[in-house]
Protein backbone atom coordinates (compact mmCIF):
# COMPACT_ATOMS: atom_id res chain seq x y z
CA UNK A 1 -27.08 -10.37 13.04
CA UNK A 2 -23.46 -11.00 11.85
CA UNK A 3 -21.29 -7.88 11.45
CA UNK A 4 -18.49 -9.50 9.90
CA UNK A 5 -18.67 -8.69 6.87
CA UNK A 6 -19.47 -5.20 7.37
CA UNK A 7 -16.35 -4.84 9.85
CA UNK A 8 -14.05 -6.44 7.01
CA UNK A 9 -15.56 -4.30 4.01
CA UNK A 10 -14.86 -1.05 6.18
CA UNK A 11 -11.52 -2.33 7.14
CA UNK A 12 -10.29 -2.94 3.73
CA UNK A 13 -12.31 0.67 2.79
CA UNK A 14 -9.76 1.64 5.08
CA UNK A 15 -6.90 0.34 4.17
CA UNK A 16 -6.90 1.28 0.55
CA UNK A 17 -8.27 4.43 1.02
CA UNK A 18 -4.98 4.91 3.58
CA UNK A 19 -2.53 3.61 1.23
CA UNK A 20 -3.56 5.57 -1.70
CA UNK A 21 -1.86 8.81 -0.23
CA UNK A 22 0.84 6.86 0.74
CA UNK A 23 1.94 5.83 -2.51
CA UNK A 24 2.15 9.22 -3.34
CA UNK A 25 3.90 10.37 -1.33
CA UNK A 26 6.35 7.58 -0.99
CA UNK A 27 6.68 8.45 -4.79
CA UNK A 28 7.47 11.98 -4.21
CA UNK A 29 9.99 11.86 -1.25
CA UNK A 30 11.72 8.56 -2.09
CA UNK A 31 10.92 6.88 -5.35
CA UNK A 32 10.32 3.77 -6.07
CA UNK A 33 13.46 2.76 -4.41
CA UNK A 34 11.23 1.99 -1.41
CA UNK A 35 9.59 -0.97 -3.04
CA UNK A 36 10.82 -3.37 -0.91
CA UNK A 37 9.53 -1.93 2.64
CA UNK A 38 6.02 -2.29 0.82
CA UNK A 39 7.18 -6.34 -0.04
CA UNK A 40 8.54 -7.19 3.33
CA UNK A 41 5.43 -5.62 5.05
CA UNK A 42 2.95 -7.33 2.59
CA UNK A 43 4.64 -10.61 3.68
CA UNK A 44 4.96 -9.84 6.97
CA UNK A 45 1.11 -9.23 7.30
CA UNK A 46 0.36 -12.53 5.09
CA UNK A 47 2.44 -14.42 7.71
CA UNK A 48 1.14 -12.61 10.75
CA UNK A 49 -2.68 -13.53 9.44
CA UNK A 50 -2.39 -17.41 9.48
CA UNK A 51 -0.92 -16.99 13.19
CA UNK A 52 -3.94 -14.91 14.67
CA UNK A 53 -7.04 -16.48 16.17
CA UNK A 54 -9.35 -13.60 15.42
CA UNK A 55 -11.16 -14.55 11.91
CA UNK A 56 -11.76 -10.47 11.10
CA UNK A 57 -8.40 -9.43 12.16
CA UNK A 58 -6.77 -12.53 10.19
CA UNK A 59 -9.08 -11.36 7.12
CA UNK A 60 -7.72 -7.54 7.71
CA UNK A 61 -4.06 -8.49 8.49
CA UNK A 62 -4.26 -10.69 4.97
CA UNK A 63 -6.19 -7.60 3.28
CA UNK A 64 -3.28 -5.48 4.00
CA UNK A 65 -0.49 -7.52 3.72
CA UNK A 66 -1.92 -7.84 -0.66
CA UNK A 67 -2.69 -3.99 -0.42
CA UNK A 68 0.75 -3.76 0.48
CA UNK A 69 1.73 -5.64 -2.39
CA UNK A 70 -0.28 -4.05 -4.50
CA UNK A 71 1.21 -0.66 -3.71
CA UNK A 72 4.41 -2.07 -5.03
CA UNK A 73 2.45 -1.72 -8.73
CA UNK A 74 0.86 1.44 -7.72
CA UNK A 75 4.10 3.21 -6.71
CA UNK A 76 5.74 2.58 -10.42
CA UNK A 77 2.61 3.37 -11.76
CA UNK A 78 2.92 6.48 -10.09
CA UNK A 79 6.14 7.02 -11.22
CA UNK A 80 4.53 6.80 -14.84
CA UNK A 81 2.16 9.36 -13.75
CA UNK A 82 4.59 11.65 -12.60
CA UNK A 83 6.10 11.62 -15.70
CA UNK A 84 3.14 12.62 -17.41
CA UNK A 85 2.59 15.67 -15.42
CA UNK A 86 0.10 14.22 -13.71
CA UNK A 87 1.69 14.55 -10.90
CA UNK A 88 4.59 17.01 -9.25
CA UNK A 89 7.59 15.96 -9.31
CA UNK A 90 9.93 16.67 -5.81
CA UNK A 91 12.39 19.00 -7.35
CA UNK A 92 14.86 17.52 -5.05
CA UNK A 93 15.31 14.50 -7.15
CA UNK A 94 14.05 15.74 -10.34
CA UNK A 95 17.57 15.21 -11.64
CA UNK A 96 17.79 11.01 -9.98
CA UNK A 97 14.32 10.11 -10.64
CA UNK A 98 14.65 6.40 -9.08
């Protein structure tokens, strides 16, 4: 039996199912002024897959690095939410919403 696939699909389970709270609460303590820590380490990952001989953690590395990106979208659509009510907003920067 291969278990590759299984090991991938439960990685990237993982990995978005991690990231969801992060955007959150990189929303709530620092805005989306942190948008580029999410770019850099979405490239970084990209890169660091085509450099690793595994084939699952290359797959997982790559999985992350365009979950990463995709948090970029996530975090100003959280932003949006916020803004809706959807969402509390940190009272510490209610006034500089970023």
């Amino acid at each position: 039996m291969e278990f590759s696939g299984i090991i991938v699909g439960l990685g990237t389970f993982l990995i978005i199912g991690i990231l969801h709270p992060v955007v959150i609460k990189s929303e709530y303590y620092l805005g989306t002024k942190c948008w580029p820590i999410f770019a850099v380490s979405g490239l970084a990952s990209c890169v660091a897959s085509l450099f690793v001989g595994n084939f699952i953690a290359s797959v997982l590395l790559a999985v992350l690095g365009f979950s990463l990106f995709w948090t970029i979208h996530e975090l100003f659509e959280q932003k949006k939410r916020v803004e809706k009510g959807w969402f509390p907003a940190n009272p510490k920067r209610a006034t500089s919403r970023n």
